[in-house]
N, C-alpha and C. Protein backbone atom coordinates (compact mmCIF):
# COMPACT_ATOMS: atom_id res chain seq x y z
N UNK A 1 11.51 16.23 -24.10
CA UNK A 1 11.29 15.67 -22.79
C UNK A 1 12.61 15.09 -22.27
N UNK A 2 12.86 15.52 -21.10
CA UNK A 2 13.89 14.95 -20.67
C UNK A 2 13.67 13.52 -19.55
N UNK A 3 14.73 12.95 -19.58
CA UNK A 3 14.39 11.22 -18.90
C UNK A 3 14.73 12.10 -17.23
N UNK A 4 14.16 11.43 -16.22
CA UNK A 4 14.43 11.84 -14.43
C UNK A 4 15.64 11.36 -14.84
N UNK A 5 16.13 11.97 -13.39
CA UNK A 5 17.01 11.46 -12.62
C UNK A 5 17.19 9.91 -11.94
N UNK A 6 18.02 9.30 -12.91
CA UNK A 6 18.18 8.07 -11.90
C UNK A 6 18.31 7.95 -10.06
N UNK A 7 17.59 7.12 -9.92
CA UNK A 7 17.34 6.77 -8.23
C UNK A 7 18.44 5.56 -8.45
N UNK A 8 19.56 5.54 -7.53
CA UNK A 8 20.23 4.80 -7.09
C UNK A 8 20.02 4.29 -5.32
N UNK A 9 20.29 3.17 -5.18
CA UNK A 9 20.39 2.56 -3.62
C UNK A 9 20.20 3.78 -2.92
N UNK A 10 21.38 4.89 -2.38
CA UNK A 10 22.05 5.92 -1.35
C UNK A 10 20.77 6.14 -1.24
N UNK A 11 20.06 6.76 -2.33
CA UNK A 11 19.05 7.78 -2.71
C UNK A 11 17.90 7.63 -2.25
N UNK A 12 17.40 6.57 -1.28
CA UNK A 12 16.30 5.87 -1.44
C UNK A 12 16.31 5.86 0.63
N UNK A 13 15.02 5.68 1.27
CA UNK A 13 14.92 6.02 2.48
C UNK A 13 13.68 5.72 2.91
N UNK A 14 13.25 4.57 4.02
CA UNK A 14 12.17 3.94 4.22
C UNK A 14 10.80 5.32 4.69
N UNK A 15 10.04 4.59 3.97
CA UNK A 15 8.83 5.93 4.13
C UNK A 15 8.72 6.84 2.81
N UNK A 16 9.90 6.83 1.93
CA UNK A 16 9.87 7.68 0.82
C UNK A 16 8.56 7.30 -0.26
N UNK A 17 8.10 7.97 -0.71
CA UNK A 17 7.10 8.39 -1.68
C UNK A 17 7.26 8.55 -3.00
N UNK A 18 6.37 7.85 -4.06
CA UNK A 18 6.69 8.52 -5.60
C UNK A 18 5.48 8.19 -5.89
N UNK A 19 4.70 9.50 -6.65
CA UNK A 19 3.39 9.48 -7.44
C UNK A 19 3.20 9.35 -8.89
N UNK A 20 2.92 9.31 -9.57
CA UNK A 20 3.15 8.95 -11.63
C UNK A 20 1.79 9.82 -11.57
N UNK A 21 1.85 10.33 -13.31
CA UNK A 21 0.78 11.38 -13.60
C UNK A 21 -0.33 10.27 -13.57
N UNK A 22 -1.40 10.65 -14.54
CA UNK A 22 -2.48 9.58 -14.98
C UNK A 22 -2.73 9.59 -15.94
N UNK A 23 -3.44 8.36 -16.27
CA UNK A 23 -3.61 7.40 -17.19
C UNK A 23 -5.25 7.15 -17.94
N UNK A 24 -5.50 7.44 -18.85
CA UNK A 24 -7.45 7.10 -18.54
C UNK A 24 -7.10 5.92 -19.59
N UNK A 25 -8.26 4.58 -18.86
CA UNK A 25 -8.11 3.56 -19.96
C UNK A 25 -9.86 3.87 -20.59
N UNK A 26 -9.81 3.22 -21.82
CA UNK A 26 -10.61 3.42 -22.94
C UNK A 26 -11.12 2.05 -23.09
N UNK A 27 -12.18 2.02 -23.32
CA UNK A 27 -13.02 0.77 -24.03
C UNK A 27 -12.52 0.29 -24.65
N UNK A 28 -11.76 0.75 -25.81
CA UNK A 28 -11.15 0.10 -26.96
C UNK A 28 -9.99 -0.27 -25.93
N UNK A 29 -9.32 0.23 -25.57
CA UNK A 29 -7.80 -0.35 -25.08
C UNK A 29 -8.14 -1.57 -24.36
N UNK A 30 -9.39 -1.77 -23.33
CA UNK A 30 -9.56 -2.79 -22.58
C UNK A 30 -9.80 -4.08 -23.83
N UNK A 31 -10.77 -3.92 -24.77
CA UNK A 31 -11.05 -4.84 -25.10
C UNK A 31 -10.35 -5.43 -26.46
N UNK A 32 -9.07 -4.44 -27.00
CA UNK A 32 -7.87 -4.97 -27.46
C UNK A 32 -7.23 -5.78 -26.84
N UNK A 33 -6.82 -5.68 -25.41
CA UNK A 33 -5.92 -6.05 -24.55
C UNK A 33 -6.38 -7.87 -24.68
N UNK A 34 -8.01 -7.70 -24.10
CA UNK A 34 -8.52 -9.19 -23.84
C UNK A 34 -8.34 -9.72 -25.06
N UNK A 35 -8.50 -8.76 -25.97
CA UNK A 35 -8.45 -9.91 -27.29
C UNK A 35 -7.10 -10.65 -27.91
N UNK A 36 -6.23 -9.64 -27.68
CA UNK A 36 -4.69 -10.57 -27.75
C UNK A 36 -4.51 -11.59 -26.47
N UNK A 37 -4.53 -11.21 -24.99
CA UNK A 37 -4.10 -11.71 -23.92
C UNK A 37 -4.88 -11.96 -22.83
N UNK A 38 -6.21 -11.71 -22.66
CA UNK A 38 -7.56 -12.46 -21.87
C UNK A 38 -8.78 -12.49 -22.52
N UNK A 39 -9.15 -12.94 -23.41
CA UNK A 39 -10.51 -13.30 -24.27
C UNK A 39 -11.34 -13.77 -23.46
N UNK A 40 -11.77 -13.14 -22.32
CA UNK A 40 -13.00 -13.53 -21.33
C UNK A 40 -14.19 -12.90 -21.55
N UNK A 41 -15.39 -12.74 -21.89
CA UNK A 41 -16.42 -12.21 -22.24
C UNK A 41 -16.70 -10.71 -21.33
N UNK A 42 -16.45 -10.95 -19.81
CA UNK A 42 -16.75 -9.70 -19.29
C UNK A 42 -15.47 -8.88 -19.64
N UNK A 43 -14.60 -9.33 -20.42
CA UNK A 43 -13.29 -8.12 -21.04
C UNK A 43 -13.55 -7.58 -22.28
N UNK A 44 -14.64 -8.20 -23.01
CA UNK A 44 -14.71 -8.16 -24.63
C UNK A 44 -15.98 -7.36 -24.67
N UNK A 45 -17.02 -7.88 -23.93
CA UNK A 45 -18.43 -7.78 -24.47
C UNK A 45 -19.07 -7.27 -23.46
N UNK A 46 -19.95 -5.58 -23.35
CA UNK A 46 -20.41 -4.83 -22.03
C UNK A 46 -21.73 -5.85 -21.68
N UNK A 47 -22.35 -6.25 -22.98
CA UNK A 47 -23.75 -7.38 -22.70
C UNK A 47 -23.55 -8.24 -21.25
N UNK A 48 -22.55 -9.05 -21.53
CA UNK A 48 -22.20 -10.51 -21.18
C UNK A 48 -21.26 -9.97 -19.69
N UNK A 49 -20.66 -8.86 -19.90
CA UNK A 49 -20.18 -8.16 -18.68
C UNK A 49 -21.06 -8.17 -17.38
N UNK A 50 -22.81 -7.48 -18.12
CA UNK A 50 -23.39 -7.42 -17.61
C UNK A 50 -23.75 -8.11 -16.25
N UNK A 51 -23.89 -9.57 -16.36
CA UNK A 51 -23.93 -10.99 -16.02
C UNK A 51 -22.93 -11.31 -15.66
N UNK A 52 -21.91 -10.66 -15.23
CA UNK A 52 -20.77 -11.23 -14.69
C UNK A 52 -20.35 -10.57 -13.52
N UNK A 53 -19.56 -11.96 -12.40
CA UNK A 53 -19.14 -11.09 -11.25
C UNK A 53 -19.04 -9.22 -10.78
N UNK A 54 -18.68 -8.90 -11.90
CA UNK A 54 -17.80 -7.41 -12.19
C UNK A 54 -19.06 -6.59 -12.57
N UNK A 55 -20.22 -7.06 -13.37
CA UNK A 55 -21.14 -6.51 -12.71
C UNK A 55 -21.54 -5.35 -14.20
N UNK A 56 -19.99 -5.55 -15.05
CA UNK A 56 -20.11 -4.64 -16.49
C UNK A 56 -18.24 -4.76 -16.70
N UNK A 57 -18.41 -4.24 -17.93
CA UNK A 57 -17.19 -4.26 -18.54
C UNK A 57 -15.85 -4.06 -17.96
N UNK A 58 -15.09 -4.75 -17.37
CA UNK A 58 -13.40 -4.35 -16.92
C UNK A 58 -12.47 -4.88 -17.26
N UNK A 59 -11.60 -4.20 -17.07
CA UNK A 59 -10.13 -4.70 -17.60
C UNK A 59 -9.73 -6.02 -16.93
N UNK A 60 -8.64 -6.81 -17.70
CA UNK A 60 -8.30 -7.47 -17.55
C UNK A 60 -7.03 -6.96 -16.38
N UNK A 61 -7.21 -7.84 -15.09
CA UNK A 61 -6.22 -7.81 -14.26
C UNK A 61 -4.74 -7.37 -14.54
N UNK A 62 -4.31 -8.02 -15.50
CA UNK A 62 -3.07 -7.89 -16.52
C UNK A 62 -3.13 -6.72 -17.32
N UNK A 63 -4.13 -6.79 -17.57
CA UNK A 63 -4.29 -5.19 -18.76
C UNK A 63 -3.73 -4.14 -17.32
N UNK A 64 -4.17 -3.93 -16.48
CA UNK A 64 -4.23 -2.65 -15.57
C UNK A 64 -2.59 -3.22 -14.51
N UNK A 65 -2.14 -4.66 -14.37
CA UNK A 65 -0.80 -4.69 -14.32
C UNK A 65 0.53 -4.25 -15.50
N UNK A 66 0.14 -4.06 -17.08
CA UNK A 66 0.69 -3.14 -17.89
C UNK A 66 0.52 -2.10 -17.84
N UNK A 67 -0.25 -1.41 -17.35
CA UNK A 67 -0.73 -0.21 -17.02
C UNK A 67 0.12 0.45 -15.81
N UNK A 68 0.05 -0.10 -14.98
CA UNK A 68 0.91 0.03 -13.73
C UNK A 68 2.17 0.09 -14.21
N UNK A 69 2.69 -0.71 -14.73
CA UNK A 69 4.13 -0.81 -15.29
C UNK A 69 4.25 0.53 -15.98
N UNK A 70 4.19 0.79 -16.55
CA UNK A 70 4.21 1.91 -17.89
C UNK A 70 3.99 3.54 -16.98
N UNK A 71 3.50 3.31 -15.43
CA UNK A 71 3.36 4.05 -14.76
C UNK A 71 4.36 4.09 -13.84
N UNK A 72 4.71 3.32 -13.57
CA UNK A 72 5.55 3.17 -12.44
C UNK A 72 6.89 3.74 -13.15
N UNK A 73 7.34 2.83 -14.58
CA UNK A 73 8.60 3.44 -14.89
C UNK A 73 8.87 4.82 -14.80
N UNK A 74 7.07 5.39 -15.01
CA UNK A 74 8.22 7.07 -15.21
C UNK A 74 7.95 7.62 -13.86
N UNK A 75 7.11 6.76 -12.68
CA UNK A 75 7.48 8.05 -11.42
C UNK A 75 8.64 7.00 -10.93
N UNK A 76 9.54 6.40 -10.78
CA UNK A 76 9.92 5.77 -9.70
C UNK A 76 11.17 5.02 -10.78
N UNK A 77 11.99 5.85 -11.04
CA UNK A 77 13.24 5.66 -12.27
C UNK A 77 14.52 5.42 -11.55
N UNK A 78 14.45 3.71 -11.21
CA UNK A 78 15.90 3.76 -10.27
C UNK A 78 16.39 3.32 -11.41
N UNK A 79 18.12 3.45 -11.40
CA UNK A 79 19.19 3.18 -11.96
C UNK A 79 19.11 1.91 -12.49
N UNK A 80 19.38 1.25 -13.66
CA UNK A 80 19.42 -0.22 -13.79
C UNK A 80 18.27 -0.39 -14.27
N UNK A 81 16.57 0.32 -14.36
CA UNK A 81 15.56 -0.31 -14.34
C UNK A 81 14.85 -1.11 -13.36
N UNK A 82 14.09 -1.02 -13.09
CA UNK A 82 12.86 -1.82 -12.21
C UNK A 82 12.95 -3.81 -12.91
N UNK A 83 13.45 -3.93 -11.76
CA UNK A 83 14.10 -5.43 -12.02
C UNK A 83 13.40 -6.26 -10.73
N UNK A 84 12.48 -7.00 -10.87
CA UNK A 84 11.27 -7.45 -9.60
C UNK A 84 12.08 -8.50 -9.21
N UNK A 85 12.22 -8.89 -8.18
CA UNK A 85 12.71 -10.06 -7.85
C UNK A 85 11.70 -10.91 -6.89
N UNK A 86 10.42 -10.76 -7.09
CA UNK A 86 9.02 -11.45 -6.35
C UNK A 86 8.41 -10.25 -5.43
N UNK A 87 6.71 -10.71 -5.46
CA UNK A 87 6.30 -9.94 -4.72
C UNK A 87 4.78 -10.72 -4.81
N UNK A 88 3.79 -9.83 -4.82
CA UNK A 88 2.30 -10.64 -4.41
C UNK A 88 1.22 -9.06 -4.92
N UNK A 89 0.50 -9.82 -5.82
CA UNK A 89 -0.16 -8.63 -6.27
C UNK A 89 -1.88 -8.75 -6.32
N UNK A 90 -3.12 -7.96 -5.89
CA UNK A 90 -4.22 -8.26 -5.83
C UNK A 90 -5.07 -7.16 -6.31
N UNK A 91 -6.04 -7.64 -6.84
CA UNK A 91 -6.81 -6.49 -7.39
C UNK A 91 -8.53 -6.28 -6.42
N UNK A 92 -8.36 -5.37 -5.65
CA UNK A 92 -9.51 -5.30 -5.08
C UNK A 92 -10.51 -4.83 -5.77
N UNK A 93 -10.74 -4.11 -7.04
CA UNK A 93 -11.46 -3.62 -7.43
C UNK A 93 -11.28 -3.86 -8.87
N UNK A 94 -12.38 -3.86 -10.21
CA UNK A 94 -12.29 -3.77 -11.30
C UNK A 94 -11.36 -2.27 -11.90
N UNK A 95 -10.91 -1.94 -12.59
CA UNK A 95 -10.41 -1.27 -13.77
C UNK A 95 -11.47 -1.13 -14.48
N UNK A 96 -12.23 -0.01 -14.89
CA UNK A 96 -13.35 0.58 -15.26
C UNK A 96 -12.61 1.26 -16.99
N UNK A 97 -13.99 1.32 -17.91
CA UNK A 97 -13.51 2.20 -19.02
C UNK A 97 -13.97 3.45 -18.29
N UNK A 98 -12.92 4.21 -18.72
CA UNK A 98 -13.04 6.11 -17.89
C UNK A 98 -12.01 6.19 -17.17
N UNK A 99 -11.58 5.09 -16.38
CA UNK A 99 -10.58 4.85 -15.08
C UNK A 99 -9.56 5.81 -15.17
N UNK A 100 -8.89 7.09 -14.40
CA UNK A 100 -8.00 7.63 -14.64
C UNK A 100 -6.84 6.98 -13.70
N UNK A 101 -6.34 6.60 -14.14
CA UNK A 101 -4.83 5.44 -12.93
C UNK A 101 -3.68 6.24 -12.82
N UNK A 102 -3.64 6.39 -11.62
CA UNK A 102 -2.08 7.00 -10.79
C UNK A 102 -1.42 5.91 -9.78
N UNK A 103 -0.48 5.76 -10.06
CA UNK A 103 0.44 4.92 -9.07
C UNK A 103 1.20 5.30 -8.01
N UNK A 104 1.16 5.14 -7.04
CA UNK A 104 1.29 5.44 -5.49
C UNK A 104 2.59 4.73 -5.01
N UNK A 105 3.50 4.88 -4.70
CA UNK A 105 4.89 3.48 -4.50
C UNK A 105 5.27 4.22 -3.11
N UNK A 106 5.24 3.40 -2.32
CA UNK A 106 5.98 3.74 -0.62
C UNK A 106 7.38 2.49 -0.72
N UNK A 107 8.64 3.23 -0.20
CA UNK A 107 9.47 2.46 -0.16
C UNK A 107 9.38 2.06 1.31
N UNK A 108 9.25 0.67 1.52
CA UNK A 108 8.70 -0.07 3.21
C UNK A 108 10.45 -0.94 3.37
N UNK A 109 11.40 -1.26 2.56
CA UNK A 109 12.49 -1.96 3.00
C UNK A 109 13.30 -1.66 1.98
N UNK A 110 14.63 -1.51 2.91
CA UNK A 110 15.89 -1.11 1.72
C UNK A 110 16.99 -2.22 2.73
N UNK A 111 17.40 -2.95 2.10
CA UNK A 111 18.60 -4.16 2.76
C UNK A 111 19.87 -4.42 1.33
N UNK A 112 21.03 -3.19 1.86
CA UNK A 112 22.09 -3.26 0.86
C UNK A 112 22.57 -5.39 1.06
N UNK A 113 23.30 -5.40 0.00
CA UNK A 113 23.50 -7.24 -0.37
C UNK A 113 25.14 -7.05 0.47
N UNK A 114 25.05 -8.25 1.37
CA UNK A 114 26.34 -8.15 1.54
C UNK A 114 27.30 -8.80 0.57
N UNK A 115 26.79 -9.80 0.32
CA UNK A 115 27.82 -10.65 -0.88
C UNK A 115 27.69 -9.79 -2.61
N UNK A 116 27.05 -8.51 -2.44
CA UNK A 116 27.05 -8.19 -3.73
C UNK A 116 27.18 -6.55 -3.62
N UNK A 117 28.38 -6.00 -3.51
CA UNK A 117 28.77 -4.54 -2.78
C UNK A 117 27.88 -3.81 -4.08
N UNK A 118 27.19 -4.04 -4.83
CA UNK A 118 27.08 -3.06 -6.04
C UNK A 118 25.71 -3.05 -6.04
N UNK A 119 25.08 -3.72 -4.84
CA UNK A 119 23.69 -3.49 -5.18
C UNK A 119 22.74 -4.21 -3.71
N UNK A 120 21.59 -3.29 -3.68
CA UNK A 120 20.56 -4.09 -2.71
C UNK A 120 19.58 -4.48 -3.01
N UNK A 121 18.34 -4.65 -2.23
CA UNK A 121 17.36 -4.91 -2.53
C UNK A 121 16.04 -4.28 -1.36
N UNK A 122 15.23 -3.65 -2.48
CA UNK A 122 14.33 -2.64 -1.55
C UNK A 122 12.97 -3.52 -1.85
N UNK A 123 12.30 -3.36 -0.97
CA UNK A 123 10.69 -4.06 -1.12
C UNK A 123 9.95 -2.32 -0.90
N UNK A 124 8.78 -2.55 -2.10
CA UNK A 124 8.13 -1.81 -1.92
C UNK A 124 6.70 -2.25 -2.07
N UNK A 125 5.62 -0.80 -1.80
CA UNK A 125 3.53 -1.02 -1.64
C UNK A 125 3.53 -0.30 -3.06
N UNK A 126 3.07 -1.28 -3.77
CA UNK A 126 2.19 0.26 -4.93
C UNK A 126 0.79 0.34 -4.89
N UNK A 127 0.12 1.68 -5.05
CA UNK A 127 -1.29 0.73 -5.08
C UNK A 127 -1.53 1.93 -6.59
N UNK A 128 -2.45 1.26 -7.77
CA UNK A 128 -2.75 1.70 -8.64
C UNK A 128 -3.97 2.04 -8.47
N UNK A 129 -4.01 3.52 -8.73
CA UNK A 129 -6.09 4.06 -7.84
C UNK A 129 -6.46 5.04 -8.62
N UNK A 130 -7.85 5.10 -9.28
CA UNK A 130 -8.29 5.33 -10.03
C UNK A 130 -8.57 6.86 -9.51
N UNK A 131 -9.75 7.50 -10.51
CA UNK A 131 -9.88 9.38 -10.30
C UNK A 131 -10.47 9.44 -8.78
N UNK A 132 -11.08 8.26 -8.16
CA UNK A 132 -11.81 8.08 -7.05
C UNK A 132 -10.88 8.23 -5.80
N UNK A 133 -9.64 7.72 -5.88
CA UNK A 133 -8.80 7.43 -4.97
C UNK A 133 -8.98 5.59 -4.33
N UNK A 134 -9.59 5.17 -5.19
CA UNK A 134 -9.93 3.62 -5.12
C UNK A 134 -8.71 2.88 -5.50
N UNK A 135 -8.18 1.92 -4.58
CA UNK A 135 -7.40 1.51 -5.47
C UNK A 135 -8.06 -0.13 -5.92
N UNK A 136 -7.35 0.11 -7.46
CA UNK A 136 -8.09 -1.10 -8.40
C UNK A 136 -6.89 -2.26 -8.38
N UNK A 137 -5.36 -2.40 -7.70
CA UNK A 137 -4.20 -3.48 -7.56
C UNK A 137 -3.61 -2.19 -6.58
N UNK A 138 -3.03 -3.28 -5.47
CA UNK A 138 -2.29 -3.30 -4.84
C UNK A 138 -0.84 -4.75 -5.30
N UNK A 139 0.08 -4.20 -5.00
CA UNK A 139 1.54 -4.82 -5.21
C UNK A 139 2.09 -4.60 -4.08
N UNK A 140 3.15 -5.54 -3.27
CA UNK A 140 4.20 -5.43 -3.08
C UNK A 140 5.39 -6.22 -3.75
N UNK A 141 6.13 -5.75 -3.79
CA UNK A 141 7.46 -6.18 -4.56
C UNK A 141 8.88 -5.92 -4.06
N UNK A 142 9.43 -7.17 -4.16
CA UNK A 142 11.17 -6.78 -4.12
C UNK A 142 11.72 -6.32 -5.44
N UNK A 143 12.79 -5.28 -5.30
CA UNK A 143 12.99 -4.95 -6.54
C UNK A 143 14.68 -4.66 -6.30
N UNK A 144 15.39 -5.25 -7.31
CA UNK A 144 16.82 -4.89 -7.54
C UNK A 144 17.10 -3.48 -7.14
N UNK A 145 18.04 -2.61 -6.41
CA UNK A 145 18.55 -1.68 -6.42
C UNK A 145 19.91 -1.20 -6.44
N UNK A 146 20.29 -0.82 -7.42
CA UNK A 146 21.50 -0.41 -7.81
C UNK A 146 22.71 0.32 -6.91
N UNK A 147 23.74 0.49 -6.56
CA UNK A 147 24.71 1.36 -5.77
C UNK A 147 25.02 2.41 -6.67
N UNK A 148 25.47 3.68 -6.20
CA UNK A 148 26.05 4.86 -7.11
C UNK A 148 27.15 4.28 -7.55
N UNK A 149 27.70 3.94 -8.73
CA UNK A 149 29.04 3.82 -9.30
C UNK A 149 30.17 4.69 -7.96
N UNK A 150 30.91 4.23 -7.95
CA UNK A 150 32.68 5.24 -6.90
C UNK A 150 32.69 6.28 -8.38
């Protein structure tokens, strides 16, 4: 397997598009996840899910923001790495076991740094959406962007 092509600053153009393959999360993966890093009953247990907001078993918010991550790196490979510098993230929908997740990234702002010739900063939309076309997190984010080396 070969790594993409680094995306540098030049390379990048408001309106541009990047899609990532998909992802299916698994019962077990969800309720590993809660058990190291959200031990909430509707993450652990489909019973007790039942009875809960969500209505049955879903991922932990965070579980399906690692998820995203791990997606995003391989459609959307700028130079330097994906380096966030703030953004605002919401989950309209649960993360389901079955869920097949593709990540969606629109570049909405590119503003090169004047005090820093070697680099800008682009804000982008991701939305992470399941086999449905649902999306289960929406993000926007500022993110470091690199200049082509001279």
């Amino acid at each position: 397997m070969t790594a993409p092509t680094p995306l540098w600053l030049e390379d990048l153009h408001l309106g541009q598009t990047f899609v990532s393959d998909s992802l299916t999360v698994t019962t077990e993966e969800i309720k590993a996840f809660a058990r190291q890093f959200d031990p909430q009953p509707f993450h652990l247990d489909e019973d007790a899910a039942k009875d809960s907001l969500f209505g049955g078993l879903a991922a932990s918010g965070w579980h399906t923001a690692a998820l995203t991550m791990r997606l995003l790196v391989e459609a959307f490979p700028l130079a330097g790495g994906l380096v966030g510098a703030g953004g605002e993230t919401t989950w309209p929908r649960p993360t389901r076991p079955g869920d097949a997740l593709s990540v969606h990234v629109e570049v909405l702002e590119i503003t090169p740094s004047r005090s820093r010739p070697d680099r800008g900063m682009i804000r982008t939309r991701t939305e992470t959406r399941n086999q449905h076309g649902e999306a289960v997190q929406i993000s926007t984010t500022r993110i470091v962007a690199w200049r082509r080396p001279a």
